[in-house]
C-alpha atoms as a PDB file:
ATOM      1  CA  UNK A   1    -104.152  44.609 -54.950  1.00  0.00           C
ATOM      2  CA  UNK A   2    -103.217  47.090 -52.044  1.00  0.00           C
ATOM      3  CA  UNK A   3    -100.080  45.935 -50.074  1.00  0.00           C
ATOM      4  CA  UNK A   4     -98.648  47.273 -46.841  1.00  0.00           C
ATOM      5  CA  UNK A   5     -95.631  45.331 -46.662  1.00  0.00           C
ATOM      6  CA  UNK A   6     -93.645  43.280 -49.559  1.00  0.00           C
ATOM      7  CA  UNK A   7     -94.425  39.913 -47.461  1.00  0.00           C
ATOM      8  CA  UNK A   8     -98.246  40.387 -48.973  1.00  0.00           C
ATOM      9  CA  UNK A   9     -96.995  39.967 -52.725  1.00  0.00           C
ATOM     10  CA  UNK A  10     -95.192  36.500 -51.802  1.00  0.00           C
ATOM     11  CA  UNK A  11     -97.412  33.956 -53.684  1.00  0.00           C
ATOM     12  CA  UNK A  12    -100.211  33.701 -56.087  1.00  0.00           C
ATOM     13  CA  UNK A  13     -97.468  33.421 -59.037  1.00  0.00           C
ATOM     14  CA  UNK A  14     -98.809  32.696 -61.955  1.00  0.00           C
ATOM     15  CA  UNK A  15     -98.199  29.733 -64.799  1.00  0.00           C
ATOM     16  CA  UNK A  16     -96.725  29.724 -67.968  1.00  0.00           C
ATOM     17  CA  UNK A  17     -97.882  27.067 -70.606  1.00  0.00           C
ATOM     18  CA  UNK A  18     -95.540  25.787 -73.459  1.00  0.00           C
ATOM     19  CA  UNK A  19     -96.704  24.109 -76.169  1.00  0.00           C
ATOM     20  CA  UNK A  20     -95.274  22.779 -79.420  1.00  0.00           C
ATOM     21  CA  UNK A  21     -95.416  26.383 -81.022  1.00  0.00           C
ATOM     22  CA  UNK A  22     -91.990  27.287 -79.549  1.00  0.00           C
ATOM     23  CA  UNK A  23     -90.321  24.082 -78.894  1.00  0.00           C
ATOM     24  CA  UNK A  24     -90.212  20.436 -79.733  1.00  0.00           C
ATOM     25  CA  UNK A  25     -93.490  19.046 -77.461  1.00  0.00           C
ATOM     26  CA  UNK A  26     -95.237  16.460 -78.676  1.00  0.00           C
ATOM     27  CA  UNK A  27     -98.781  17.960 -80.284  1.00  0.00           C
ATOM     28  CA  UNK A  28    -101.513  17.608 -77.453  1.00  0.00           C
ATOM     29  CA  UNK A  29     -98.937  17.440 -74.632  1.00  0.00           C
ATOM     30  CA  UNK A  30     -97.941  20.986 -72.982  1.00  0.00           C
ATOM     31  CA  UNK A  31     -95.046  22.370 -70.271  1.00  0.00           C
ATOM     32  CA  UNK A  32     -96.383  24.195 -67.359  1.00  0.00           C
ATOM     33  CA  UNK A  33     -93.888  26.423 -65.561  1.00  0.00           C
ATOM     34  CA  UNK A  34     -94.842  27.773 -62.007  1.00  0.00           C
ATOM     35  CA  UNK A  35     -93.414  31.329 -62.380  1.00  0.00           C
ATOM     36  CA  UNK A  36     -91.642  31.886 -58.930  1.00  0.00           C
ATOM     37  CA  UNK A  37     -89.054  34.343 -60.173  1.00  0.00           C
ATOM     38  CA  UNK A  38     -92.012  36.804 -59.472  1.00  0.00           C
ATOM     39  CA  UNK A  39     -91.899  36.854 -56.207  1.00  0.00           C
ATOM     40  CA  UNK A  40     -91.299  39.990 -54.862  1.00  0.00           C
ATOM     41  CA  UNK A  41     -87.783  39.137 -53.146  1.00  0.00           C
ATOM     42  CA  UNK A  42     -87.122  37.096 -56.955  1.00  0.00           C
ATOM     43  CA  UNK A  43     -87.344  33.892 -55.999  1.00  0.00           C
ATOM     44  CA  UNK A  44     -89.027  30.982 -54.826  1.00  0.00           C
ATOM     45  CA  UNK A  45     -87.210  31.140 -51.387  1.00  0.00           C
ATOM     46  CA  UNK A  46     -89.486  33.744 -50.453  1.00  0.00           C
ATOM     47  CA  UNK A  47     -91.845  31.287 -49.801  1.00  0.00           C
ATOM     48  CA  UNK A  48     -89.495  29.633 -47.569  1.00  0.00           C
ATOM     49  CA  UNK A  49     -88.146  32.491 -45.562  1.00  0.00           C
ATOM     50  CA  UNK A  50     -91.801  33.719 -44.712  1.00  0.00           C
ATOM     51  CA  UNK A  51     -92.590  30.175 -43.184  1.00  0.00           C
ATOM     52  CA  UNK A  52     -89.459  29.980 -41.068  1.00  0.00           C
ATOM     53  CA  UNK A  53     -89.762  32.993 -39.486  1.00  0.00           C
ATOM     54  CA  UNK A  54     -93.612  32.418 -39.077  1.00  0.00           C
ATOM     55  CA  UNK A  55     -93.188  29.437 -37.982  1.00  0.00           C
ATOM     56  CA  UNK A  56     -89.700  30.576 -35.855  1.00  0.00           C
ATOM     57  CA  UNK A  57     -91.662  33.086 -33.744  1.00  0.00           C
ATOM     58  CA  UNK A  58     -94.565  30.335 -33.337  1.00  0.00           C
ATOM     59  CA  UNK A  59     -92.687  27.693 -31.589  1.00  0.00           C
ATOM     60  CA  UNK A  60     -90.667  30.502 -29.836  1.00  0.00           C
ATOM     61  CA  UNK A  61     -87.098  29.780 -31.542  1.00  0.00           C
ATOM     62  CA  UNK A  62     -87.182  33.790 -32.633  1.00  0.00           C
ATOM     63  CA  UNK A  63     -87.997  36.838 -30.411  1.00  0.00           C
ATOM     64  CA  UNK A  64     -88.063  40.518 -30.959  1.00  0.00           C
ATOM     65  CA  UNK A  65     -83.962  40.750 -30.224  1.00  0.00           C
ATOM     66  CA  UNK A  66     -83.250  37.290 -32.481  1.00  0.00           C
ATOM     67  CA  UNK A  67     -80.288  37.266 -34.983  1.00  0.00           C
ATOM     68  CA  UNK A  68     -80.864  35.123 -38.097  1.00  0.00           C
ATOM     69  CA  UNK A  69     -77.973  32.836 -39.082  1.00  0.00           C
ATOM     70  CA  UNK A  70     -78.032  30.652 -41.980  1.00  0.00           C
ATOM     71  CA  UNK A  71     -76.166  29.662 -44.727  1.00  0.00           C
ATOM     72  CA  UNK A  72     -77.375  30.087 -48.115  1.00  0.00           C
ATOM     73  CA  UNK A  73     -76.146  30.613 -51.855  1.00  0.00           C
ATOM     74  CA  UNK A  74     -78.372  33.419 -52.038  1.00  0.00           C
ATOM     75  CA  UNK A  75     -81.753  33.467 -52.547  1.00  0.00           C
ATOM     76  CA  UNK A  76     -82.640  31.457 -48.870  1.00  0.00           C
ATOM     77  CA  UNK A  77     -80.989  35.008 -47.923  1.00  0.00           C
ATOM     78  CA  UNK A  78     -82.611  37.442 -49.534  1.00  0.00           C
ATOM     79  CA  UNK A  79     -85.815  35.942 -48.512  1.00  0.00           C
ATOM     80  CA  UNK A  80     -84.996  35.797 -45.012  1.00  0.00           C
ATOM     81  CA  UNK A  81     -83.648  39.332 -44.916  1.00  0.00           C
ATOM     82  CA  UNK A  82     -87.025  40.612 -46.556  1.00  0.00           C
ATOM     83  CA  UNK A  83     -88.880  38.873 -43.775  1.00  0.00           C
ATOM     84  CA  UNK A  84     -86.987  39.951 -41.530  1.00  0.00           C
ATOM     85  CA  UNK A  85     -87.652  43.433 -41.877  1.00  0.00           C
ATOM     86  CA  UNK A  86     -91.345  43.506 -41.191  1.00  0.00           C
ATOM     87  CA  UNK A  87     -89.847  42.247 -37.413  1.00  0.00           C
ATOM     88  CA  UNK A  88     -86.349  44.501 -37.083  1.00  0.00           C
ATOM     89  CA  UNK A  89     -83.968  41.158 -36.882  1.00  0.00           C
ATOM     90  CA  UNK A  90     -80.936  41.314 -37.800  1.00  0.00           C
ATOM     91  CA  UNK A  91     -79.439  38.751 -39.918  1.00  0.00           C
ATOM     92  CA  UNK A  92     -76.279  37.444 -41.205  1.00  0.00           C
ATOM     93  CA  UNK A  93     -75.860  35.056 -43.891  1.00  0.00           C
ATOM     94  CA  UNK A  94     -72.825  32.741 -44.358  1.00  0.00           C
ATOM     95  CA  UNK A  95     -72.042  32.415 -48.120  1.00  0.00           C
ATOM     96  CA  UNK A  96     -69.493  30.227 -50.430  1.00  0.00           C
ATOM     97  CA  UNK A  97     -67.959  33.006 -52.594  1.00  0.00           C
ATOM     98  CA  UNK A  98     -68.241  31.569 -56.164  1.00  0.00           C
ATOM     99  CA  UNK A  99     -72.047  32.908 -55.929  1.00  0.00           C
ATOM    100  CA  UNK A 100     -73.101  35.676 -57.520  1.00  0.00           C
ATOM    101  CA  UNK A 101     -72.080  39.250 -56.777  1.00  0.00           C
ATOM    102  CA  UNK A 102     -75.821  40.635 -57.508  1.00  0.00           C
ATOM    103  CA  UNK A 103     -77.476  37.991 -54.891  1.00  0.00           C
ATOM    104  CA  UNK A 104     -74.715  39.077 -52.127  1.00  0.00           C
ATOM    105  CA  UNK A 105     -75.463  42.719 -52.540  1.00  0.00           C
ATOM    106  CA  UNK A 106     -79.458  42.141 -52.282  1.00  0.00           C
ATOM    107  CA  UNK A 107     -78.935  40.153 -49.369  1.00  0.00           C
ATOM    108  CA  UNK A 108     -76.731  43.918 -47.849  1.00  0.00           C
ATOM    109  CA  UNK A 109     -78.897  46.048 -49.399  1.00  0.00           C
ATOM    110  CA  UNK A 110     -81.984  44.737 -46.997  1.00  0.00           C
ATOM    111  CA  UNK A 111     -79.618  45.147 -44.153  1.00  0.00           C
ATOM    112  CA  UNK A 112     -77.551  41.736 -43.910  1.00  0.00           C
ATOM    113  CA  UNK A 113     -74.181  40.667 -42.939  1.00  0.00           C
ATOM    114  CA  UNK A 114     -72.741  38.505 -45.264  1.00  0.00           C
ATOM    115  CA  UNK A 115     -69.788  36.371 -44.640  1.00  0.00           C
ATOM    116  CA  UNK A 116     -67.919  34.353 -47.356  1.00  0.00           C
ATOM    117  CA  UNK A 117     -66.347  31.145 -47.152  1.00  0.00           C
ATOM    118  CA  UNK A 118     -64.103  29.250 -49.515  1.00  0.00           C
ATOM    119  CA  UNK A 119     -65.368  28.393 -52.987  1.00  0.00           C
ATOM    120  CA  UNK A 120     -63.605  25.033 -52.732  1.00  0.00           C
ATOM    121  CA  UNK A 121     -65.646  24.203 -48.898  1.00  0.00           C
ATOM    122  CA  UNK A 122     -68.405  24.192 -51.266  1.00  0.00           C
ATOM    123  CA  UNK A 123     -71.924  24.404 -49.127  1.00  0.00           C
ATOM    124  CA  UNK A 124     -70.664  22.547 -46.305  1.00  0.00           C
ATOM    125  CA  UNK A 125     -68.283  24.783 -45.372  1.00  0.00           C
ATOM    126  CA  UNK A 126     -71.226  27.249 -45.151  1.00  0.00           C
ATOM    127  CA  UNK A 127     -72.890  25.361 -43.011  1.00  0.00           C
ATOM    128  CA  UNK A 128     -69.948  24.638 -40.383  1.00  0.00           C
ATOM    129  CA  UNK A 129     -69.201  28.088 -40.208  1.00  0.00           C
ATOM    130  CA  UNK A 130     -73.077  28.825 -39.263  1.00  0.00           C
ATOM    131  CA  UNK A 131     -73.047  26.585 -36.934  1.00  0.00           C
ATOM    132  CA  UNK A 132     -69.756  28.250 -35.249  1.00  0.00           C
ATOM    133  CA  UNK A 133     -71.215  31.454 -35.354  1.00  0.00           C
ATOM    134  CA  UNK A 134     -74.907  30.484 -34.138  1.00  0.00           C
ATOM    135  CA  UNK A 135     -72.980  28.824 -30.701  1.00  0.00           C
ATOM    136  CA  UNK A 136     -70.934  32.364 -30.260  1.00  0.00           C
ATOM    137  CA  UNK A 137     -74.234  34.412 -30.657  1.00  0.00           C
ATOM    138  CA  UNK A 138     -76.752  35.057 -28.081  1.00  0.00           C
ATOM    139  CA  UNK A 139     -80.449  34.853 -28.873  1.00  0.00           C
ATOM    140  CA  UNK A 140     -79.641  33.368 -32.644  1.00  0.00           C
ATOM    141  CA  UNK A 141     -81.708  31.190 -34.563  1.00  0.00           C
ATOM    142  CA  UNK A 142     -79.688  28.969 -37.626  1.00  0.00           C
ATOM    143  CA  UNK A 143     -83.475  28.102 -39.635  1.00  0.00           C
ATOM    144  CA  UNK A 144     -80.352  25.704 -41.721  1.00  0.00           C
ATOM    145  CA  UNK A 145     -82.573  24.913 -44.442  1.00  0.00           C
ATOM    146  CA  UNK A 146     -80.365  22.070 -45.475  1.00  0.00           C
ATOM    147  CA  UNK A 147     -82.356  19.997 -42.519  1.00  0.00           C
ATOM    148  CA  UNK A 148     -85.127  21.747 -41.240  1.00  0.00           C
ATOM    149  CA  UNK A 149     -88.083  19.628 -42.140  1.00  0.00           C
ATOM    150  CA  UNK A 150     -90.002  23.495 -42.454  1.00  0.00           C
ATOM    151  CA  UNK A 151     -88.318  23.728 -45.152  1.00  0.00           C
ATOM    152  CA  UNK A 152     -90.516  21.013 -47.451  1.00  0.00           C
ATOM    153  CA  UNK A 153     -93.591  21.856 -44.955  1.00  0.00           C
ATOM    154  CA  UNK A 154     -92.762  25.226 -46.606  1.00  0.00           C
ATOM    155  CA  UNK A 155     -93.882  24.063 -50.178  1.00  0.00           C
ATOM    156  CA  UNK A 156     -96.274  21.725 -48.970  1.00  0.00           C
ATOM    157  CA  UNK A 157     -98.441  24.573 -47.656  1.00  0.00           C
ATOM    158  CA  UNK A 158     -98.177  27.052 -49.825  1.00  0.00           C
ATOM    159  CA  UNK A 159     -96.876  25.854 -53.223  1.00  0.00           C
ATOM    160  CA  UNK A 160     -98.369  22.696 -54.114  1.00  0.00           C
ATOM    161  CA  UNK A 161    -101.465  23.857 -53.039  1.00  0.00           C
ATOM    162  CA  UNK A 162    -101.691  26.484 -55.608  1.00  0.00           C
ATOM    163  CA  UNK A 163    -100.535  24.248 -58.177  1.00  0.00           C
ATOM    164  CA  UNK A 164    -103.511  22.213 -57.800  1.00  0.00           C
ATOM    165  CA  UNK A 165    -105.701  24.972 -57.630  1.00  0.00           C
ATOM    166  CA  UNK A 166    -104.961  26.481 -60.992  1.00  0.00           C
ATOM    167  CA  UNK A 167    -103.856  23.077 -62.881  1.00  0.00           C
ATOM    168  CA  UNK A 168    -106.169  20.739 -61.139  1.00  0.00           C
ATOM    169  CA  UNK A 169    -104.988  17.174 -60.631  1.00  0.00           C
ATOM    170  CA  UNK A 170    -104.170  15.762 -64.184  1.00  0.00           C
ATOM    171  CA  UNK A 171    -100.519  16.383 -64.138  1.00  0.00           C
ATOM    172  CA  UNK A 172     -98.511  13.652 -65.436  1.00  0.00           C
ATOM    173  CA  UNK A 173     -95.214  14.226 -64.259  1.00  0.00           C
ATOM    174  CA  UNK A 174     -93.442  16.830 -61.642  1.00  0.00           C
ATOM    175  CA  UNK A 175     -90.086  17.695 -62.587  1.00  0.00           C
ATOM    176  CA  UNK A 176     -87.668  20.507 -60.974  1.00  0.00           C
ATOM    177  CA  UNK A 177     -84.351  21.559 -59.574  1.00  0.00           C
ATOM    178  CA  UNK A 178     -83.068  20.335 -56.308  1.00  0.00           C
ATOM    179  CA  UNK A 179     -80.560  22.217 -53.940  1.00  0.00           C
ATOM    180  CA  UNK A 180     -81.597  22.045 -50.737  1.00  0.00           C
ATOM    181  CA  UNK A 181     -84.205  19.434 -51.620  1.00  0.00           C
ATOM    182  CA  UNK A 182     -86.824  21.047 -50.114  1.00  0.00           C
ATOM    183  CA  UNK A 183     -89.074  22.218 -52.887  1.00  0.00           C
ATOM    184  CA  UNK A 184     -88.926  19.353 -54.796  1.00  0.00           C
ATOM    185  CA  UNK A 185     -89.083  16.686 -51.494  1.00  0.00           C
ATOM    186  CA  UNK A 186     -92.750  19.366 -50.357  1.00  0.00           C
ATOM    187  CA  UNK A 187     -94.326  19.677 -53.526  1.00  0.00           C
ATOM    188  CA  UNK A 188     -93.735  16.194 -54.612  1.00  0.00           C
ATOM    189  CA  UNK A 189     -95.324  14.946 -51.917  1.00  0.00           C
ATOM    190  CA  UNK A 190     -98.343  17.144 -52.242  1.00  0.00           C
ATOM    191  CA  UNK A 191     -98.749  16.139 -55.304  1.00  0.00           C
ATOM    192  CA  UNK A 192     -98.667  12.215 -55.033  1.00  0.00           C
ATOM    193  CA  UNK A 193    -101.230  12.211 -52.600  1.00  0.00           C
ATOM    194  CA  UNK A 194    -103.998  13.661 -54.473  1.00  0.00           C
ATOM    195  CA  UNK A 195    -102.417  12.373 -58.038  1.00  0.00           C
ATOM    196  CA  UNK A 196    -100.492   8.949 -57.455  1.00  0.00           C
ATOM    197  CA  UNK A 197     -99.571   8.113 -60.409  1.00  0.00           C
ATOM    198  CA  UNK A 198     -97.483  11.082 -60.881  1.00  0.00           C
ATOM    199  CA  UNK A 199     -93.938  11.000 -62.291  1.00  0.00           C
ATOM    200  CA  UNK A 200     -91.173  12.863 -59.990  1.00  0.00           C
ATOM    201  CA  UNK A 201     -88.389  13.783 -61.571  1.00  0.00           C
ATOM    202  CA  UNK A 202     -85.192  15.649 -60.197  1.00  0.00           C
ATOM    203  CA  UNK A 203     -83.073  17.700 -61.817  1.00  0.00           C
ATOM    204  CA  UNK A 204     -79.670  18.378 -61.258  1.00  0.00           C
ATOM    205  CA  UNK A 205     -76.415  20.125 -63.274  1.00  0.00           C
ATOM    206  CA  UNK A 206     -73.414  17.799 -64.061  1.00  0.00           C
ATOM    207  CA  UNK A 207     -70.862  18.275 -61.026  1.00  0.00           C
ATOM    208  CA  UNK A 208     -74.173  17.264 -58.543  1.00  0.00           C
ATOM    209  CA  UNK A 209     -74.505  13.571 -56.842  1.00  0.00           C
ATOM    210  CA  UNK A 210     -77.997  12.210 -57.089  1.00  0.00           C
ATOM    211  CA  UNK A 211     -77.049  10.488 -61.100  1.00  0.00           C
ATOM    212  CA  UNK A 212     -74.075   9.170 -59.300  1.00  0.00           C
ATOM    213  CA  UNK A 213     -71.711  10.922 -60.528  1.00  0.00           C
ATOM    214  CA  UNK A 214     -68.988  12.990 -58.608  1.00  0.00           C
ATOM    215  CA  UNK A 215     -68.877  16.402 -56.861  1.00  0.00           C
ATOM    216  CA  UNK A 216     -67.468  19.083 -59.287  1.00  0.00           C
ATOM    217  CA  UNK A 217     -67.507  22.805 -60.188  1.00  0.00           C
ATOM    218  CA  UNK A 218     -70.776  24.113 -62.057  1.00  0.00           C
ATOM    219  CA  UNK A 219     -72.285  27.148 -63.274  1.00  0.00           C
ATOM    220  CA  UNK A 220     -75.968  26.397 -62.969  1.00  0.00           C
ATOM    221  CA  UNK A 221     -76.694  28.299 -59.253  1.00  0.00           C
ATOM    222  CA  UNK A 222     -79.064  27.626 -56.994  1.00  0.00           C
ATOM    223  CA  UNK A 223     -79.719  23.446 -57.765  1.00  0.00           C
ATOM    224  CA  UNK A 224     -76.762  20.630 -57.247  1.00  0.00           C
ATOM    225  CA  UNK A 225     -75.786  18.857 -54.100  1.00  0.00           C
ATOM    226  CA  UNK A 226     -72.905  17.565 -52.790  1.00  0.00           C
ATOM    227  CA  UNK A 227     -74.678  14.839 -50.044  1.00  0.00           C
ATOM    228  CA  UNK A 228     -78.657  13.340 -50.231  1.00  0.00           C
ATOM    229  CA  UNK A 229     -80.881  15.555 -48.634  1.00  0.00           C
ATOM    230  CA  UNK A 230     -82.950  14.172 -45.562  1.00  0.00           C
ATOM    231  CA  UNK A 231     -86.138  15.085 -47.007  1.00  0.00           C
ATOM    232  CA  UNK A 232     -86.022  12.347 -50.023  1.00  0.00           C
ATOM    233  CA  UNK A 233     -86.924   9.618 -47.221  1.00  0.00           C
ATOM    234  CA  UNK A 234     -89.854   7.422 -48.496  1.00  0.00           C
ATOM    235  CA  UNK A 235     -89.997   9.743 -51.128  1.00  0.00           C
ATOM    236  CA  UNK A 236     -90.148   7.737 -54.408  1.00  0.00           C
ATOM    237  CA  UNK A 237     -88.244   9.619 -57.528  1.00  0.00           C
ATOM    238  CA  UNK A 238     -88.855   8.028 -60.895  1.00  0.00           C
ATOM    239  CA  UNK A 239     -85.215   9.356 -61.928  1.00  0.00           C
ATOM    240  CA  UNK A 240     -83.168  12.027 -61.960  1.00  0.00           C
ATOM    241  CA  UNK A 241     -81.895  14.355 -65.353  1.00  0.00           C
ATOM    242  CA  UNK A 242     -78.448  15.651 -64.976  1.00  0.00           C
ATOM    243  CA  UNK A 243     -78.064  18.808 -67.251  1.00  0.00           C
ATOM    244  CA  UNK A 244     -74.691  20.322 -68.430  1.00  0.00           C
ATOM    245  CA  UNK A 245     -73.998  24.080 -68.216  1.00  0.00           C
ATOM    246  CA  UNK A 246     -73.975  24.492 -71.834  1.00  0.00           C
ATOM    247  CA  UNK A 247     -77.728  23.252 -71.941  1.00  0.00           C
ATOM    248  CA  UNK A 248     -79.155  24.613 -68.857  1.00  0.00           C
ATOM    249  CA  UNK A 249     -77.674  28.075 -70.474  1.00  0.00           C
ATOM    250  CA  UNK A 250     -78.813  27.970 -73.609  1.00  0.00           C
ATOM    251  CA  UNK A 251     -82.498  27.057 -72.663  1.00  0.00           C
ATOM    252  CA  UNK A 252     -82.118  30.146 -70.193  1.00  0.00           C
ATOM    253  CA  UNK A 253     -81.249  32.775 -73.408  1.00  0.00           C
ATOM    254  CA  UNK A 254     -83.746  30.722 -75.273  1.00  0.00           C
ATOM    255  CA  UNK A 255     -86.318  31.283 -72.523  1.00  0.00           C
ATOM    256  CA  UNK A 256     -85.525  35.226 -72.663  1.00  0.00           C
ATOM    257  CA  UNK A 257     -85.310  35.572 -76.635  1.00  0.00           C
ATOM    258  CA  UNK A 258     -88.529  33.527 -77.517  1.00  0.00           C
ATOM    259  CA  UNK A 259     -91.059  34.243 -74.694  1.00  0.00           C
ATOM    260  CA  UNK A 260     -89.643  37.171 -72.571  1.00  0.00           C
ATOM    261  CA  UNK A 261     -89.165  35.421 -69.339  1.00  0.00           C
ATOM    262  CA  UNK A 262     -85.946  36.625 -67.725  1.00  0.00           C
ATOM    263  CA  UNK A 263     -84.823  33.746 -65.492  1.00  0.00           C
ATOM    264  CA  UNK A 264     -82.283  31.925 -64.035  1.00  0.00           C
ATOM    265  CA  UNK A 265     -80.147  29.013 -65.530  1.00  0.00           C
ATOM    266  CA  UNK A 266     -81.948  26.399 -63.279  1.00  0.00           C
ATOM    267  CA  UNK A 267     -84.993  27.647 -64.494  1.00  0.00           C
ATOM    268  CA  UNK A 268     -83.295  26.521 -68.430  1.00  0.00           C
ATOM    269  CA  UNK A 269     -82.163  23.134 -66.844  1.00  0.00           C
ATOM    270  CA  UNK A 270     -85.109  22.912 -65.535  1.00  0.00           C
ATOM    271  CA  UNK A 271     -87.007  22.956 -68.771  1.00  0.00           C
ATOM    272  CA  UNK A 272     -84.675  20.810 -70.154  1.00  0.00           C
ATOM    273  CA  UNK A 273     -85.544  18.145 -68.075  1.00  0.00           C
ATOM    274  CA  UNK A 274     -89.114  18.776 -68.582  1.00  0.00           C
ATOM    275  CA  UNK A 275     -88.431  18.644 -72.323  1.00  0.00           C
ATOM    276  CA  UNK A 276     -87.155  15.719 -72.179  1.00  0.00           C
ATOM    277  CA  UNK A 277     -89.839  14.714 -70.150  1.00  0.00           C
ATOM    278  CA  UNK A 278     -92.511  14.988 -71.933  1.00  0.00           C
ATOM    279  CA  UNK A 279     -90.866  14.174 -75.512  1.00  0.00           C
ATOM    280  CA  UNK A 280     -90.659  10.344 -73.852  1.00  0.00           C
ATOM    281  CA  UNK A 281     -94.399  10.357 -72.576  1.00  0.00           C
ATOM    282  CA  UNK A 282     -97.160   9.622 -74.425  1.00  0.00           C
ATOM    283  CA  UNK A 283     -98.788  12.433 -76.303  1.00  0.00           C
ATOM    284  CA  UNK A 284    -101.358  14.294 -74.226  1.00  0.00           C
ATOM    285  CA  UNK A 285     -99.043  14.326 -71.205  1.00  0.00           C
ATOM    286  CA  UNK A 286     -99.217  17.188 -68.779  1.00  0.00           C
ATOM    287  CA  UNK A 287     -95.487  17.965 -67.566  1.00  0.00           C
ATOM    288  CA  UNK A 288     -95.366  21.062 -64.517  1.00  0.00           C
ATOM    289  CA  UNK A 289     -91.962  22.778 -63.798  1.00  0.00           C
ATOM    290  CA  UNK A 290     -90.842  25.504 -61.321  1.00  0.00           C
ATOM    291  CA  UNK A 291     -88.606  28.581 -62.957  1.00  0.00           C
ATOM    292  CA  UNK A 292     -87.001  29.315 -59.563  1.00  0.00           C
ATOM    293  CA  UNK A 293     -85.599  32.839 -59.781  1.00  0.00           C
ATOM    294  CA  UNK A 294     -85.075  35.730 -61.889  1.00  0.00           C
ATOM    295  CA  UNK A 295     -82.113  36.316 -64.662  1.00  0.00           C
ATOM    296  CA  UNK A 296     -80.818  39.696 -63.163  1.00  0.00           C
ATOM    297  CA  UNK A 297     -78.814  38.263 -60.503  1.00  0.00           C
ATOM    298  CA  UNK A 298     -76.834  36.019 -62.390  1.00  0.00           C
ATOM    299  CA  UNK A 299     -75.656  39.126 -64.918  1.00  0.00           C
ATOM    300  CA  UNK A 300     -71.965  39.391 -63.909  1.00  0.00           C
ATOM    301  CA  UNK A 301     -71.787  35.691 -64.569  1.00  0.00           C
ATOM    302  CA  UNK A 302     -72.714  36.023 -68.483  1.00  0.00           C
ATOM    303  CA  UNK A 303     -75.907  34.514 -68.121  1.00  0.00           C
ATOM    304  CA  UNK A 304     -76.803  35.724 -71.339  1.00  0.00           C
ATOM    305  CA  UNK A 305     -73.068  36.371 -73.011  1.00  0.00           C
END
């Protein structure tokens, strides 16, 4: 394939099947991991950021001389900043600073601004401070994935179609990360309307809210909320899995040592979840995860120390 621009090599990911060679599936049942840390920007959010600017210059929130504002632990970023460039807008991204060093330096390196707020505002001090700076820019555009409803109709389009392309429509259950909500809220709903009888589960690390348990510190980046996103309206969840660190870490090293795939710890929660997923189905049961970004980012935070 002959590319002009990176924007051309977001999609088409491929899909990784476990079986119970490796780990402890029951025999006829397999795990089928969407492989998004290949996008070219590392992450699933590529998908994302190519929509909202698509969509930004379609309903005429962005022009040529737009600024970008949004807040983002990262990846949101670096997608929007690799967008971005194909159109010469200039961004700035508003992040907590307990994220990693390596996803703050991508986001420069493609030509951001990047302003930190207090670890302890958590995500929602992001967001205020976007908000403050989109009112005291000109000819800004805050995407604020958080409640954009492009951000699900992101995954919806792109996504869970391909998922249903290459695994066709005998998945049994759905289960993956949630941050902003909007992967899991756009593919979900893809999904139960051409397979409703579909399981949905969430997956979350220990410090997150949906389990009903209380804000807190955690390591796991990228999935974890402090309030319910919008999105999960009329969306029915079977149940959520809340993963510790110590888990979600050691199925990452796992992940790396045993099949080569160099990903991030809520790709390892993830497949914790979907572990325990299918070990509780019947045998035969077809379980599809999402491995959300790449390992190398997370390296100054001892992913695999």
């Amino acid at each position: 394939m002959i590319i002009t621009t990176m924007q051309d090599a977001i999609g088409r990911t491929p899909v990784f099947k476990f079986t119970n060679k490796d780990y402890p599936i029951p025999i006829n049942s397999a795990i089928y991991a969407k492989l998004e840390h290949l996008n070219p920007g590392g992450s699933i959010k590529d998908r994302l950021g190519q929509y909202l600017i698509e969509e930004g210059f379609k309903t005429g929130k962005i022009t040529s001389k737009t600024t970008i504002i949004e807040p983002t632990a990262g990846n949101t970023g670096i997608a929007l900043a690799l967008v971005a460039l194909k159109h010469h807008l200039k961004t700035i991204f508003v992040v907590p600073e307990k994220f990693s060093a390596e996803k703050q330096q991508i986001m420069r390196a493609l030509g951001a601004l990047v302003i930190n707020t207090p670890t302890s505002e958590g995500i929602s001090g992001a967001i205020k401070k976007s908000k403050e700076l989109a009112e005291s820019i000109p000819d800004s555009y805050l995407p604020l994935q958080f409640e954009n409803p492009d951000n699900p109709a992101a995954y919806y389009h792109t996504l869970a179609p391909e998922i249903v392309q290459e695994l066709g429509t005998n998945l049994t259950s759905f289960v993956a990360g949630i941050g902003s909500g909007g992967t899991f809220a756009g593919t979900a709903r893809y999904l139960k309307e051409r397979i409703p009888a579909i399981r949905l589960i969430g997956v979350e690390p220990e410090g997150s809210i949906l389990n009903g348990g209380e804000p807190g510190p955690h390591e796991i980046e990228g999935i974890g909320v402090e309030f319910i996103p919008p999105f999960f309206a009329n969306l029915d969840i079977d149940g959520f899995e809340t993963i510790s660190d110590e888990e979600g870490f050691s199925y990452t090293r796992k992940l790396a040592k045993k099949n080569g795939l160099l990903v991030g710890s809520s790709s390892g929660a993830a497949f914790v979840a979907a572990l325990k997923e299918a070990q509780r189905l019947p045998e035969g049961s077809q379980v599809l995860t999402i491995f959300p970004d790449v390992a190398d980012r997370y390296l100054s935070k001892g992913i695999y120390l």
